[in-house]
C-alpha atoms as a PDB file:
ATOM      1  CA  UNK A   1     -19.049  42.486  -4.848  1.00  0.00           C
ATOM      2  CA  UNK A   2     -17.985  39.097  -3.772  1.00  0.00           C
ATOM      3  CA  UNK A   3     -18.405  35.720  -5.435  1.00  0.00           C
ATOM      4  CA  UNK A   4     -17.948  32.255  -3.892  1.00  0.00           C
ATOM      5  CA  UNK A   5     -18.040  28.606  -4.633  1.00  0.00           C
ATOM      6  CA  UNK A   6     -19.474  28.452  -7.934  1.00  0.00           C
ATOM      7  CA  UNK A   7     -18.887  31.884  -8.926  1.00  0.00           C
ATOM      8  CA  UNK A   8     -22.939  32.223 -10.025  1.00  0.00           C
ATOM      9  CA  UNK A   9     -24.444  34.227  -7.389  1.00  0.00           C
ATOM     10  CA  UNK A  10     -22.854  38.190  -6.560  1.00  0.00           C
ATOM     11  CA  UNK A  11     -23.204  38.955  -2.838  1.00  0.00           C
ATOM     12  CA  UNK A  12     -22.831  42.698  -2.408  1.00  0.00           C
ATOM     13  CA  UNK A  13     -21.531  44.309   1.212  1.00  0.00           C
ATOM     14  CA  UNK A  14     -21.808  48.368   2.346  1.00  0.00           C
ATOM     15  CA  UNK A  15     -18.996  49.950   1.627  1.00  0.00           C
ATOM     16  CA  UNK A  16     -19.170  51.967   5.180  1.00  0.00           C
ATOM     17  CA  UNK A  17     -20.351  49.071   7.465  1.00  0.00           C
ATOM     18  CA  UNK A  18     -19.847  45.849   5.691  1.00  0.00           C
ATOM     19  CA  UNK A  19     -23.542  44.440   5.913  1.00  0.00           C
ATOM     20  CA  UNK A  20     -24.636  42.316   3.577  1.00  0.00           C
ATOM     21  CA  UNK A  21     -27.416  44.215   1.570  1.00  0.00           C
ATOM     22  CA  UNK A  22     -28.488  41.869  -2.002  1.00  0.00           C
ATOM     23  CA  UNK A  23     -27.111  39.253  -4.331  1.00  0.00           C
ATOM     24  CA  UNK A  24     -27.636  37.923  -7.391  1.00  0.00           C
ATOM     25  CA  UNK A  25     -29.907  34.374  -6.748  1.00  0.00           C
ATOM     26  CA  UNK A  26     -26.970  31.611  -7.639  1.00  0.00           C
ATOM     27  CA  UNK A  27     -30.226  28.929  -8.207  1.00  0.00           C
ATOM     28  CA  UNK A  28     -31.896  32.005 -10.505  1.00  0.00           C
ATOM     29  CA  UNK A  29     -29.068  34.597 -11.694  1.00  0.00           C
ATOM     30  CA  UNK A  30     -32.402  37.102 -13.347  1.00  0.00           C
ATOM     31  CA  UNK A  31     -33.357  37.028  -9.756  1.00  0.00           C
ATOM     32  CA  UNK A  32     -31.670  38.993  -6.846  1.00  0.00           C
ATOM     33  CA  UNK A  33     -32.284  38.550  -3.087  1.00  0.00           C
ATOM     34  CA  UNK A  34     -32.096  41.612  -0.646  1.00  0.00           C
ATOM     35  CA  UNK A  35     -31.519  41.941   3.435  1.00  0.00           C
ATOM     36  CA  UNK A  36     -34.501  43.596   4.372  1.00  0.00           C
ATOM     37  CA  UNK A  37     -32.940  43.664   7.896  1.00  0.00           C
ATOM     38  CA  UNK A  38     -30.676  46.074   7.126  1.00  0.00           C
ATOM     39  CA  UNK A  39     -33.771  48.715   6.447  1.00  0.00           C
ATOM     40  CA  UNK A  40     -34.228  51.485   9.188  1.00  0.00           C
ATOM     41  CA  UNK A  41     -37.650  50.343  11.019  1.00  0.00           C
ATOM     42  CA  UNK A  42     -37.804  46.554   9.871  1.00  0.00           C
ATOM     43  CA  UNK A  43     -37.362  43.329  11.571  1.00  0.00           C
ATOM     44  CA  UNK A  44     -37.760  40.531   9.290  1.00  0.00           C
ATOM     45  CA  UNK A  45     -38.562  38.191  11.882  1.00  0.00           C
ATOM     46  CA  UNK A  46     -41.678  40.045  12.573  1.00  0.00           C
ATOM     47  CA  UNK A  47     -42.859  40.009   8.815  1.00  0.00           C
ATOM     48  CA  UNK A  48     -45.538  37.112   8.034  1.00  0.00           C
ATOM     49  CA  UNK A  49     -45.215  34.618   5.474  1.00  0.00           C
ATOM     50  CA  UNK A  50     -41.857  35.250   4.673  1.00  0.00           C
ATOM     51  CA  UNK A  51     -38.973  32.641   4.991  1.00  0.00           C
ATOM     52  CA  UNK A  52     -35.803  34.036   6.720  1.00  0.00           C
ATOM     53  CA  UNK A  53     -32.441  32.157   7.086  1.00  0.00           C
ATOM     54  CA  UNK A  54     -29.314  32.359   8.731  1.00  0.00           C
ATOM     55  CA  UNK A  55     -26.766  33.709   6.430  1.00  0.00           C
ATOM     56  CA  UNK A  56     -25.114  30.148   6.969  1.00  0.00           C
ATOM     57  CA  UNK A  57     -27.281  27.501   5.436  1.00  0.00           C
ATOM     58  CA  UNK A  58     -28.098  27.553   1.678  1.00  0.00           C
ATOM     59  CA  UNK A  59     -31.937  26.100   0.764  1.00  0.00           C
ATOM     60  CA  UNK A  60     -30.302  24.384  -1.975  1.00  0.00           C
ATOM     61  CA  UNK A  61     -27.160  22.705   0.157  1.00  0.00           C
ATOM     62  CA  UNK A  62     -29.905  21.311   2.204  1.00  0.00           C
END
């Protein structure tokens, strides 16, 4: 478990591969975010209605 910046949100990794696979929302801590992508047989880009991002860009630095 990593934590950057302001310490709020917990990113979590794979032990094995190093993916990134949930964390702990830093703009809701009660809520936690998880990489679908990293799920044998889904794309996320393919899924409708669902906002992706880049790993890169916070919604909230925006």
């Amino acid at each position: 478990m990593y934590q950057f910046n302001t310490m709020t949100a917990k990113h979590y990794f794979c032990s094995i591969c190093g993916i990134y696979t949930h964390h702990q929302r830093r703009s809701n801590p009660s809520q936690y975010g998880f990489n679908v992508a990293c799920l044998e047989g889904v794309n996320p880009l393919e899924l409708e209605n669902i906002p992706t991002y880049d790993g890169v860009n916070h919604p909230e630095d925006m």
